[in-house]
Protein backbone atom coordinates (compact mmCIF):
# COMPACT_ATOMS: atom_id res chain seq x y z
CA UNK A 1 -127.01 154.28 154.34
CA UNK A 2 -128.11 156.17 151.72
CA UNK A 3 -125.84 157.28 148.67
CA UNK A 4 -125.08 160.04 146.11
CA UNK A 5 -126.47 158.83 142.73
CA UNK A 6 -125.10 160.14 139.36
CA UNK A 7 -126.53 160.62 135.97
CA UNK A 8 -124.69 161.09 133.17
CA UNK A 9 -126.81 162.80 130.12
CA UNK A 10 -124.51 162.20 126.35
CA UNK A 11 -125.90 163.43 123.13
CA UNK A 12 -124.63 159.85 122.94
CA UNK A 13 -126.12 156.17 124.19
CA UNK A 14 -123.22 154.58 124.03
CA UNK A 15 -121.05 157.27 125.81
CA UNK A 16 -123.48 157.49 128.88
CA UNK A 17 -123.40 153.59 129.33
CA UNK A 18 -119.95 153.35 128.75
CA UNK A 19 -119.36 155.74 131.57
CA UNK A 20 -121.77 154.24 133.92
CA UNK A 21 -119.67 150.79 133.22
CA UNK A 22 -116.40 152.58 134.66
CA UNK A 23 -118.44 154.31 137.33
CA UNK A 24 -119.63 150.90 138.91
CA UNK A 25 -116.47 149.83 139.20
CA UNK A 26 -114.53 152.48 140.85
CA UNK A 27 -118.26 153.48 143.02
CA UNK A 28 -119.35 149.78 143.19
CA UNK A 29 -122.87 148.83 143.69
CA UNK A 30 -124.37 151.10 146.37
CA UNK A 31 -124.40 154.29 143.88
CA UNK A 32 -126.44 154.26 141.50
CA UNK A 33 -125.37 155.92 138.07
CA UNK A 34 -127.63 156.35 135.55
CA UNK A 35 -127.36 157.06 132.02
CA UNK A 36 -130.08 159.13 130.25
CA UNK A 37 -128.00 158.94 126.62
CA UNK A 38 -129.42 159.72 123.32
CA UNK A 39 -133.28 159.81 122.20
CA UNK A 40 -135.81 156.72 122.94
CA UNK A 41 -135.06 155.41 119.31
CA UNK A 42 -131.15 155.08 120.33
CA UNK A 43 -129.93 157.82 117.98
CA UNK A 44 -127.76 160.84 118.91
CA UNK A 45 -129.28 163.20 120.71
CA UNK A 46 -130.67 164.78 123.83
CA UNK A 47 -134.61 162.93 125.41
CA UNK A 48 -136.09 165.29 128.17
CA UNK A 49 -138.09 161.83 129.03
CA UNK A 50 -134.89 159.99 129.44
CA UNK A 51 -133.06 162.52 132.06
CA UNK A 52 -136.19 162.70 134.26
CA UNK A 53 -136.49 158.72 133.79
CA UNK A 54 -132.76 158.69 135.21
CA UNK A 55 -132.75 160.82 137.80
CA UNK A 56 -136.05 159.14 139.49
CA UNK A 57 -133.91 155.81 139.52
CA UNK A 58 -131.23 157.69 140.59
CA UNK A 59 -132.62 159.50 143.83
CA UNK A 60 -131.98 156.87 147.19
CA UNK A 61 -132.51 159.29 149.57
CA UNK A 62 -128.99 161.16 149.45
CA UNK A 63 -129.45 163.24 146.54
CA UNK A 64 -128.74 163.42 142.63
CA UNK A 65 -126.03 165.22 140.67
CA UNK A 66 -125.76 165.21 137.23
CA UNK A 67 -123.46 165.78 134.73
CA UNK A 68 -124.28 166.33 131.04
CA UNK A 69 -121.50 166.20 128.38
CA UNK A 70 -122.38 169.29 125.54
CA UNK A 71 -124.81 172.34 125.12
CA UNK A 72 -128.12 170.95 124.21
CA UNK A 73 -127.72 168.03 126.96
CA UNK A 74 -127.50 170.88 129.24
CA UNK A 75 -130.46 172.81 128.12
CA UNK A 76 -132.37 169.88 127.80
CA UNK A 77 -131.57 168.60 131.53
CA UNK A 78 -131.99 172.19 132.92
CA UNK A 79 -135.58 172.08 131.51
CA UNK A 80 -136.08 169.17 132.88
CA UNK A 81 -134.85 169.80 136.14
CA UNK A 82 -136.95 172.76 136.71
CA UNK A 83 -139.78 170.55 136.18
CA UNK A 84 -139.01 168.29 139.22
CA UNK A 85 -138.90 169.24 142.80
CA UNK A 86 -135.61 170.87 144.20
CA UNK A 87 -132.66 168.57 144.85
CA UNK A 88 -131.55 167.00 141.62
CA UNK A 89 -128.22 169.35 140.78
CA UNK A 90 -126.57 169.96 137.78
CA UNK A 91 -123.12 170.96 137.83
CA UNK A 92 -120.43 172.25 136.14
CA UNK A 93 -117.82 169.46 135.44
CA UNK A 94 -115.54 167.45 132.96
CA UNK A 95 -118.31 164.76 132.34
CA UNK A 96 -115.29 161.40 132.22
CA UNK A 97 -112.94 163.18 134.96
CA UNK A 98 -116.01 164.85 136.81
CA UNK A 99 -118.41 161.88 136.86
CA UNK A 100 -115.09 159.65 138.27
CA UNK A 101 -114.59 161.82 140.96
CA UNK A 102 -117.75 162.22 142.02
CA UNK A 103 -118.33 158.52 141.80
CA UNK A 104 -115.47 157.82 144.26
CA UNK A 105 -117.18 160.34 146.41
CA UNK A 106 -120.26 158.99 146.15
CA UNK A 107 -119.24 155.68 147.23
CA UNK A 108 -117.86 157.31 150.45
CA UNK A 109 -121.43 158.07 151.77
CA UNK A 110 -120.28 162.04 150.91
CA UNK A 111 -122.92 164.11 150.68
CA UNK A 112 -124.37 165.87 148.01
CA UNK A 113 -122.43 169.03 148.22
CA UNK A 114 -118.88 166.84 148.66
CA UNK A 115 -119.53 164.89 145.69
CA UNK A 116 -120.59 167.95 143.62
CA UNK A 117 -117.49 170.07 145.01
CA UNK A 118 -115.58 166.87 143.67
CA UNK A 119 -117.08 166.89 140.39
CA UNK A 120 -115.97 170.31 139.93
CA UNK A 121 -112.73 170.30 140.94
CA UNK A 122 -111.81 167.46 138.65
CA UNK A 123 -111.12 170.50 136.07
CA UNK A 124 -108.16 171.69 138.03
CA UNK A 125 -106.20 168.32 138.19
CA UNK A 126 -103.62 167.97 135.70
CA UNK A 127 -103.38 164.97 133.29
CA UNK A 128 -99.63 165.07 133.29
């Protein structure tokens, strides 16, 4: 079966791979999550290179979504994504909240449009 994968694009190295820590352990190992953090030197920032590097490992056949955390990641992966065939989606999301519950999704065998509709919706739930 093929899965969902998930990259997470952060101004921030250690954000992304945080995030893809907690992702394999609610998604375990059949999604694969992706980080594309930072530049290629490890310093803050957004690397074009990076997100399409990600979201190549990501693809297994299910689809992509990604989530990017601030304005320039968002630029920067929209760019990019119009430089790569259709498929890879970019949404709209919390990037912790939205990447979790897309993640759980994911590791369903939901497709892409579930996992994205997931993502999204992790806006509306309350924290308390």
């Amino acid at each position: 079966m093929a899965y969902v994968g998930i990259v997470l694009v952060s101004h921030s190295p250690s954000l992304a791979s945080g995030l893809r820590d907690l992702l394999a352990q609610v998604a375990g190992p059949d999604v694969r999550v992706e980080p594309a953090g930072g530049t290629e030197d490890g310093t803050l920032g957004t690397s074009a290179e990076l997100i399409e590097g990600a979201v190549r490992r990501a693809e297994a056949g299910a689809g992509v979504l990604v989530l990017a955390d601030l304005g320039s990641a968002v630029l920067t992966t929209r760019t990019v994504l119009e430089d790569l065939p259709p498929g890879p989606r970019l949404v709209d999301a919390p990037f912790v909240e939205g990447a979790v519950a897309a993640a759980v999704l994911a590791s369903t065998g939901a497709d892409l449009d579930t996992v994205a509709d997931a993502a999204r919706e992790a806006r509306d739930v309350p924290k308390f």
